[in-house]
PDB file of N, CA and C in Angstrom:
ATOM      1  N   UNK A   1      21.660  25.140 174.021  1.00  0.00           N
ATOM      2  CA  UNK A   1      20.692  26.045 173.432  1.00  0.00           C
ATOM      3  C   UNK A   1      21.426  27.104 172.620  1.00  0.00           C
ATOM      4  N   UNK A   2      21.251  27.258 171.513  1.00  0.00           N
ATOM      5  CA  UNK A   2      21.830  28.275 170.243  1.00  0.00           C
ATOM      6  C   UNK A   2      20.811  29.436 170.220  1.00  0.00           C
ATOM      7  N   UNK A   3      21.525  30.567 170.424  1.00  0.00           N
ATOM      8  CA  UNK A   3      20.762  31.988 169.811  1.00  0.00           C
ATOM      9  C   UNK A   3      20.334  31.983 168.481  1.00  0.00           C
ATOM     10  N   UNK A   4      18.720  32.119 168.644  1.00  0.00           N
ATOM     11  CA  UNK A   4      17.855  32.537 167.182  1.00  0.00           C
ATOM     12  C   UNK A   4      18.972  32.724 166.359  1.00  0.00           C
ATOM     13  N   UNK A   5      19.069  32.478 165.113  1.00  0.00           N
ATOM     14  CA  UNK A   5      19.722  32.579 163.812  1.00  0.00           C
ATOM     15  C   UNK A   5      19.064  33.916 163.512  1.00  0.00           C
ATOM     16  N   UNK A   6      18.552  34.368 163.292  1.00  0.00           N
ATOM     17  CA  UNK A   6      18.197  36.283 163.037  1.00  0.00           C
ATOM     18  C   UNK A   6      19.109  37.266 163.674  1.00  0.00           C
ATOM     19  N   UNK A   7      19.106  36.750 165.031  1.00  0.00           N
ATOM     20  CA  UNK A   7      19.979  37.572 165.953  1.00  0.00           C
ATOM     21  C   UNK A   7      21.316  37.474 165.887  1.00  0.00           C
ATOM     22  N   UNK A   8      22.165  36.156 165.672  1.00  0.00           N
ATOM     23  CA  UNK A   8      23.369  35.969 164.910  1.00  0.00           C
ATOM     24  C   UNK A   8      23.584  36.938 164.009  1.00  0.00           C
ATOM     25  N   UNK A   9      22.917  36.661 162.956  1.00  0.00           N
ATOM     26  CA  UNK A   9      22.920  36.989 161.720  1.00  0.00           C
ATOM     27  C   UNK A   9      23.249  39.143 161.674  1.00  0.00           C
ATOM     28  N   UNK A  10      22.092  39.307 162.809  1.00  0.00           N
ATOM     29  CA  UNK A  10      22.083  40.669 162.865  1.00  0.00           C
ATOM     30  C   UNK A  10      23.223  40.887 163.950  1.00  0.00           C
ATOM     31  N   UNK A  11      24.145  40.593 164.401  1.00  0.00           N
ATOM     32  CA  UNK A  11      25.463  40.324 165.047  1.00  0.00           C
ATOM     33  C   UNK A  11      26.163  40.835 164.382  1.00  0.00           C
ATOM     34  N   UNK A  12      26.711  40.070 163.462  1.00  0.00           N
ATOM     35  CA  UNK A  12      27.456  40.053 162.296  1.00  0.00           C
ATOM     36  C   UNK A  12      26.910  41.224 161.434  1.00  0.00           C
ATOM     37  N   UNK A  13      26.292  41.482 161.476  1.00  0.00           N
ATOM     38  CA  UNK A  13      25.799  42.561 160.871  1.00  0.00           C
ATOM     39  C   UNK A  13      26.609  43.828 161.004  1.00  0.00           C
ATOM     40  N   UNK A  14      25.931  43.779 162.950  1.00  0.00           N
ATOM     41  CA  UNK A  14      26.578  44.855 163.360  1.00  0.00           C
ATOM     42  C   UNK A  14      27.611  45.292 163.557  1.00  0.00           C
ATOM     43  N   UNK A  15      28.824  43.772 163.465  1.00  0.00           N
ATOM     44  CA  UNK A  15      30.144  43.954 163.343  1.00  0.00           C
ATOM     45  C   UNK A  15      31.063  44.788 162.174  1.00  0.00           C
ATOM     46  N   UNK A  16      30.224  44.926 161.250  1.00  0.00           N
ATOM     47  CA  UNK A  16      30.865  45.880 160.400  1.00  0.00           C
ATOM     48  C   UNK A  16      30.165  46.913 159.709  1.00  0.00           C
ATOM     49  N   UNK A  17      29.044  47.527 160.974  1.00  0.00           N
ATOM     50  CA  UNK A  17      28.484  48.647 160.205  1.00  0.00           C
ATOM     51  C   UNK A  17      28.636  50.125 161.789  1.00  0.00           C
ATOM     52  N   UNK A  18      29.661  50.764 161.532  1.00  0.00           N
ATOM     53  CA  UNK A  18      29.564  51.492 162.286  1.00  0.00           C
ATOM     54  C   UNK A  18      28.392  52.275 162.755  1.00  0.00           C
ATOM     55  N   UNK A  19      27.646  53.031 161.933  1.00  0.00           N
ATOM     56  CA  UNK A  19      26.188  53.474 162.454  1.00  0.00           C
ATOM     57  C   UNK A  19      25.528  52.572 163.008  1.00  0.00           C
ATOM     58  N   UNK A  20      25.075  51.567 162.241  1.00  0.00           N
ATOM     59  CA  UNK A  20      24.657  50.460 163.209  1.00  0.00           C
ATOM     60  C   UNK A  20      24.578  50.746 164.595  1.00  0.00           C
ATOM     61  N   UNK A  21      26.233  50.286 164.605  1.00  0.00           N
ATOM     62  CA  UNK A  21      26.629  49.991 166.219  1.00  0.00           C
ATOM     63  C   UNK A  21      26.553  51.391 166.891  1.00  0.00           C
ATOM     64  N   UNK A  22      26.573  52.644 166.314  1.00  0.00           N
ATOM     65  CA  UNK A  22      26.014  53.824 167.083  1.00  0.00           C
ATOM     66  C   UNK A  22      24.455  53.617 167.601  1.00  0.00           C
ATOM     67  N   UNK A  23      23.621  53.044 166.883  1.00  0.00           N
ATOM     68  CA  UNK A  23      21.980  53.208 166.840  1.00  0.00           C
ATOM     69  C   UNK A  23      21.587  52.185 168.175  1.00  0.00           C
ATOM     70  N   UNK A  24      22.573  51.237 168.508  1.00  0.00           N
ATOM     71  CA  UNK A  24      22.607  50.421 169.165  1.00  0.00           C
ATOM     72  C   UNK A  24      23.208  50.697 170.312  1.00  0.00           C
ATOM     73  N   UNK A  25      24.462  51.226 170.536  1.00  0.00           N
ATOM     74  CA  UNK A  25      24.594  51.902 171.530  1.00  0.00           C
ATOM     75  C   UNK A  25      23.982  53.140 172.365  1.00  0.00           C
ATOM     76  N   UNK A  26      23.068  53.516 171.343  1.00  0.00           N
ATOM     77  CA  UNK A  26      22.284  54.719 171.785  1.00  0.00           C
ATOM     78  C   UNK A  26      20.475  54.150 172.357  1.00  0.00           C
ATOM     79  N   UNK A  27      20.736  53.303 172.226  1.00  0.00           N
ATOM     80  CA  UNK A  27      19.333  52.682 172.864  1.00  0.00           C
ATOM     81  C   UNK A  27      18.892  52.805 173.646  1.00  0.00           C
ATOM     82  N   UNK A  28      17.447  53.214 174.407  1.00  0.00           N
ATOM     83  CA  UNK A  28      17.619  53.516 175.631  1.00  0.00           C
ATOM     84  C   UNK A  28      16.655  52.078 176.434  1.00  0.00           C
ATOM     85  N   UNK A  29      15.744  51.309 175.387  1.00  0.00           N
ATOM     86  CA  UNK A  29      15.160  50.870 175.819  1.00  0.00           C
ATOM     87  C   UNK A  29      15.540  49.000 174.483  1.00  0.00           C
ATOM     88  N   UNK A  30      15.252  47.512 175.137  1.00  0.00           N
ATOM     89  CA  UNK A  30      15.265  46.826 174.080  1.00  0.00           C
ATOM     90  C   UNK A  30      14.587  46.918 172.816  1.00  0.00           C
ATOM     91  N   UNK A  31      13.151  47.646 173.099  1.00  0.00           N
ATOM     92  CA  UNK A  31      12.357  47.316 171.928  1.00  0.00           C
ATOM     93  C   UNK A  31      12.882  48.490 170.751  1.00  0.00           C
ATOM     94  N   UNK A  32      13.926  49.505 170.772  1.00  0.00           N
ATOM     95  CA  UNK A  32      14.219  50.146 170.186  1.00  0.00           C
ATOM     96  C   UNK A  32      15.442  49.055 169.976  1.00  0.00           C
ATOM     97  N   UNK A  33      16.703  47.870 169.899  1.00  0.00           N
ATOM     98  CA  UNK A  33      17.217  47.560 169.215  1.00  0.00           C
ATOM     99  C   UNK A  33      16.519  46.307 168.410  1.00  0.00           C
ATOM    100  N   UNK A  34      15.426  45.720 168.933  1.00  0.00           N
ATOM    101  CA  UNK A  34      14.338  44.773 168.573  1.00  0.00           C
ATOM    102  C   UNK A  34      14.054  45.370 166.611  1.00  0.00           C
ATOM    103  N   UNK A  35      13.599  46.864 167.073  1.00  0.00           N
ATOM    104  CA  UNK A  35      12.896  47.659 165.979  1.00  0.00           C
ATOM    105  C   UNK A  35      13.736  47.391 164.673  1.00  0.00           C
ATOM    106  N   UNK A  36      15.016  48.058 165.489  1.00  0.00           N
ATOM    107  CA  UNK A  36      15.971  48.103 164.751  1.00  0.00           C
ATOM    108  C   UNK A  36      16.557  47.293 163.536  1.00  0.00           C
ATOM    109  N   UNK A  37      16.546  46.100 164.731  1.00  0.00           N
ATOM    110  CA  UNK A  37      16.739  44.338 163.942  1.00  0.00           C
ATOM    111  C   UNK A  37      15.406  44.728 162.781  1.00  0.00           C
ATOM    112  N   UNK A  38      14.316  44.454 162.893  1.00  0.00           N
ATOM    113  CA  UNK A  38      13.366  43.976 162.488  1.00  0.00           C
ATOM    114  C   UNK A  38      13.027  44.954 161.026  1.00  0.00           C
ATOM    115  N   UNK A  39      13.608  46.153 160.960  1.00  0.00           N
ATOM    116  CA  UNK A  39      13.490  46.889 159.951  1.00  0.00           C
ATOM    117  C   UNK A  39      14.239  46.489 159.016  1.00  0.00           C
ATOM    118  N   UNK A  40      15.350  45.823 159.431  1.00  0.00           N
ATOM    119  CA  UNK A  40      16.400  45.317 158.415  1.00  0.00           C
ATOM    120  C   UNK A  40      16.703  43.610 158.211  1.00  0.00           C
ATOM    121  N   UNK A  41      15.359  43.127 158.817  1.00  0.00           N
ATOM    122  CA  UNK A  41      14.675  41.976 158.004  1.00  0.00           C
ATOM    123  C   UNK A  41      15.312  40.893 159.334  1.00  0.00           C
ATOM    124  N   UNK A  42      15.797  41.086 160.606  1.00  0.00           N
ATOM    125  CA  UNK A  42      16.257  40.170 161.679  1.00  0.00           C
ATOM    126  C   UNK A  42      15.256  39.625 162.555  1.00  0.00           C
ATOM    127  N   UNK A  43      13.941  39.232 162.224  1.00  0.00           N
ATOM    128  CA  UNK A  43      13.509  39.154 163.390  1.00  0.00           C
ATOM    129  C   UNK A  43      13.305  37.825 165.279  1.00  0.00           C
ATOM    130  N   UNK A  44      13.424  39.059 165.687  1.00  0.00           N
ATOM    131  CA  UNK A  44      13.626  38.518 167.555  1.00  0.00           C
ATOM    132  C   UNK A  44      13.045  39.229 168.211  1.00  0.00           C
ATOM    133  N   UNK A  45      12.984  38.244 169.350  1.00  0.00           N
ATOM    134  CA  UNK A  45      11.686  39.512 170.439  1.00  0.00           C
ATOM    135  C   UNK A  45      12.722  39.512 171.231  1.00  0.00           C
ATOM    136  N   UNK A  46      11.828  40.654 172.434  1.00  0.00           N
ATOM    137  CA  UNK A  46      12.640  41.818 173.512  1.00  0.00           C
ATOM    138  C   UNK A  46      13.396  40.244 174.484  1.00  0.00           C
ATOM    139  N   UNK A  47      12.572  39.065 174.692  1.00  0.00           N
ATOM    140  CA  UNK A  47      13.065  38.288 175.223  1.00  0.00           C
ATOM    141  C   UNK A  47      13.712  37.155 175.004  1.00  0.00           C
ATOM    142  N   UNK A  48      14.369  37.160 173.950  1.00  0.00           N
ATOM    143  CA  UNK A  48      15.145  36.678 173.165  1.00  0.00           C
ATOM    144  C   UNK A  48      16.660  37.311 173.409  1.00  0.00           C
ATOM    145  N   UNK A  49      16.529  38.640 172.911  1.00  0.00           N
ATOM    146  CA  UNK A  49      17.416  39.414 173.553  1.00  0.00           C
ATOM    147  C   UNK A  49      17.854  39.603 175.096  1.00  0.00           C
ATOM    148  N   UNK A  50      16.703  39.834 175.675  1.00  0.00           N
ATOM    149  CA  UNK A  50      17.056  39.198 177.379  1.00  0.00           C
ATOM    150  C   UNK A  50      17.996  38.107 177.498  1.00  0.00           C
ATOM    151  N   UNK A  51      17.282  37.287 176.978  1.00  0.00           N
ATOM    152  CA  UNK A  51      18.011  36.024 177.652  1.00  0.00           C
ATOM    153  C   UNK A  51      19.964  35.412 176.845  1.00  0.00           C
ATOM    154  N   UNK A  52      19.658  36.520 175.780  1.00  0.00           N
ATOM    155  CA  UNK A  52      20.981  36.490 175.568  1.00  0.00           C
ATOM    156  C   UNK A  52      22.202  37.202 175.307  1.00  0.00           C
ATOM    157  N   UNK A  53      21.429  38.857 176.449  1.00  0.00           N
ATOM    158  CA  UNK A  53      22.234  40.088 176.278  1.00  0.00           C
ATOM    159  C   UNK A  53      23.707  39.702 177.243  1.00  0.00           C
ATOM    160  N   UNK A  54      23.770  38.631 177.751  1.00  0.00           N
ATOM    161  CA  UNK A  54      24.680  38.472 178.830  1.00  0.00           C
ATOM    162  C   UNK A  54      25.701  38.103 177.847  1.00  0.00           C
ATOM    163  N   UNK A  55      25.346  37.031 176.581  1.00  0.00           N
ATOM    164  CA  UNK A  55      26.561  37.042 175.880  1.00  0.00           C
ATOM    165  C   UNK A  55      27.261  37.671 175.166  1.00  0.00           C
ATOM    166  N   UNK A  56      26.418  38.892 174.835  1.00  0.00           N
ATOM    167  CA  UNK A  56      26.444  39.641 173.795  1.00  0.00           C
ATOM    168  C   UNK A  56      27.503  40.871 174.504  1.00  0.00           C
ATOM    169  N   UNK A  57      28.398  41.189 174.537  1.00  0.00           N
ATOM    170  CA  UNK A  57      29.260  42.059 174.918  1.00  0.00           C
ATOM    171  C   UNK A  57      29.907  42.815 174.751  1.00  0.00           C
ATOM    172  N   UNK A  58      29.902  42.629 173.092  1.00  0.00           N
ATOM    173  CA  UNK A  58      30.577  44.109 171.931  1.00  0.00           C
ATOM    174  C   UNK A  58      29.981  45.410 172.968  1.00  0.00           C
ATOM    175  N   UNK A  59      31.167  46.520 172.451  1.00  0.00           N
ATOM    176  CA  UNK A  59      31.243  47.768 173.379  1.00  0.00           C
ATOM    177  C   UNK A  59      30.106  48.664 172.811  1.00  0.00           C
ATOM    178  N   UNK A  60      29.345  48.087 171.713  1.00  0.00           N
ATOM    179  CA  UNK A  60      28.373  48.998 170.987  1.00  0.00           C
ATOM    180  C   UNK A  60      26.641  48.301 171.724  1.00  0.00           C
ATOM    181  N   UNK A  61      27.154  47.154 172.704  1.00  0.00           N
ATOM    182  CA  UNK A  61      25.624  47.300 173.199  1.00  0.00           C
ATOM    183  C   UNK A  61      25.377  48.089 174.179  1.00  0.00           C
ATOM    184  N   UNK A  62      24.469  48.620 174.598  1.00  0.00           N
ATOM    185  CA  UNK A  62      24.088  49.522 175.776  1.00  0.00           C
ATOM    186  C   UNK A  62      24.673  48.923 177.659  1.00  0.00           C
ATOM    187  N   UNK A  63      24.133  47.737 177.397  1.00  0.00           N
ATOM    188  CA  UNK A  63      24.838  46.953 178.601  1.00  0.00           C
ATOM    189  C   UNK A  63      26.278  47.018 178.609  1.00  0.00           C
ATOM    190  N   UNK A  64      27.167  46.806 177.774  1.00  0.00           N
ATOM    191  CA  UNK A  64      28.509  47.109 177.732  1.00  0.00           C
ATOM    192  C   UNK A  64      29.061  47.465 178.996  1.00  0.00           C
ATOM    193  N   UNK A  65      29.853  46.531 179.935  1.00  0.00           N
ATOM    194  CA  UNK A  65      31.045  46.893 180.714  1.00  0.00           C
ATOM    195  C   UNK A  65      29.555  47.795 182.058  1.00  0.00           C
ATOM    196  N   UNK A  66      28.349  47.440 181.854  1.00  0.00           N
ATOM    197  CA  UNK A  66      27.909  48.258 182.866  1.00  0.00           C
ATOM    198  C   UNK A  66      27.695  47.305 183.935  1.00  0.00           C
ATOM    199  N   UNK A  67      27.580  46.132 184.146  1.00  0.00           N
ATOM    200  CA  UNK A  67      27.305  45.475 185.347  1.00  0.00           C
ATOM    201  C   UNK A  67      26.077  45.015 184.935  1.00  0.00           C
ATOM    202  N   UNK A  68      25.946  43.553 185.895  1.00  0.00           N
ATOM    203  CA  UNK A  68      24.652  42.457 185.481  1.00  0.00           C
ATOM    204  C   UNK A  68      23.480  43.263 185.816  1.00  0.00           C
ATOM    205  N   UNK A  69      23.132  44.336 187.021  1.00  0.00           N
ATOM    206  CA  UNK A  69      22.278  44.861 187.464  1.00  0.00           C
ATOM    207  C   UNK A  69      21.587  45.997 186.799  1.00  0.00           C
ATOM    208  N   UNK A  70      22.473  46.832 185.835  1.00  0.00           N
ATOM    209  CA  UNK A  70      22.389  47.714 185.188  1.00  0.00           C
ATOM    210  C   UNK A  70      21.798  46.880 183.715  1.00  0.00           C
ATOM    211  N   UNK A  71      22.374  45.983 183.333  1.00  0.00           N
ATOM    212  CA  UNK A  71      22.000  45.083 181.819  1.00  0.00           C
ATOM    213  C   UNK A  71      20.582  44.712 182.824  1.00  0.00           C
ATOM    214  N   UNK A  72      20.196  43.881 183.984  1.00  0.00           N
ATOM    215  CA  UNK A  72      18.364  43.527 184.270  1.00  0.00           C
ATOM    216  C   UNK A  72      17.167  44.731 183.919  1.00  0.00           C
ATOM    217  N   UNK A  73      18.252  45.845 184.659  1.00  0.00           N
ATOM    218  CA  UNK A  73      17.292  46.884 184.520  1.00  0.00           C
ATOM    219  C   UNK A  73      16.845  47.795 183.221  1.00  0.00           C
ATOM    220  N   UNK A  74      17.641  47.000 182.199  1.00  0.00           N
ATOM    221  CA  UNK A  74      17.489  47.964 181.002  1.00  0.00           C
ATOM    222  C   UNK A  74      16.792  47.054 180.292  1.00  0.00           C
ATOM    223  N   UNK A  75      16.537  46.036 180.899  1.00  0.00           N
ATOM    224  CA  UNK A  75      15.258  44.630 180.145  1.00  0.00           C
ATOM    225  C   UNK A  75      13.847  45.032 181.191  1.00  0.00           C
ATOM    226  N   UNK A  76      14.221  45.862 181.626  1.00  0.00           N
ATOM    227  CA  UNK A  76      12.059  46.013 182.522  1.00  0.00           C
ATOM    228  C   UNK A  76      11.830  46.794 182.234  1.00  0.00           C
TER     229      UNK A  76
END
């Protein structure tokens, strides 16, 4: 199973836009990096992202280095 091509896409994105990756690290909730994506033409839903925040591990996502329990609870 391959991650939505939007969400890739907005990956790579975020790999070379420092604000970006601030707006993203500052998230408090998914549907605020969902928004985010979606303003700048990526679109994915909150559970899309769920199911593939585990791979996603750059130090600019909110889950970052916090533990599997801390990444569940920031998806409810």
């Amino acid at each position: 199973m391959q991650p939505p091509i939007s969400l890739i896409n907005f990956c790579q994105l975020l790999e070379s836009d420092k604000n970006l990756q601030y707006q993203v690290k500052s998230a408090t909730n998914p549907k605020e990096i969902v928004d985010l994506a979606q303003s700048l033409g990526h679109d994915f839903t909150n559970n899309e992202l769920r199911i593939w925040s585990k791979e996603l591990s750059a130090p600019y996502f909110p889950w970052s280095q916090m533990g599997d329990e801390w990444r569940r609870n920031f998806f409810k």
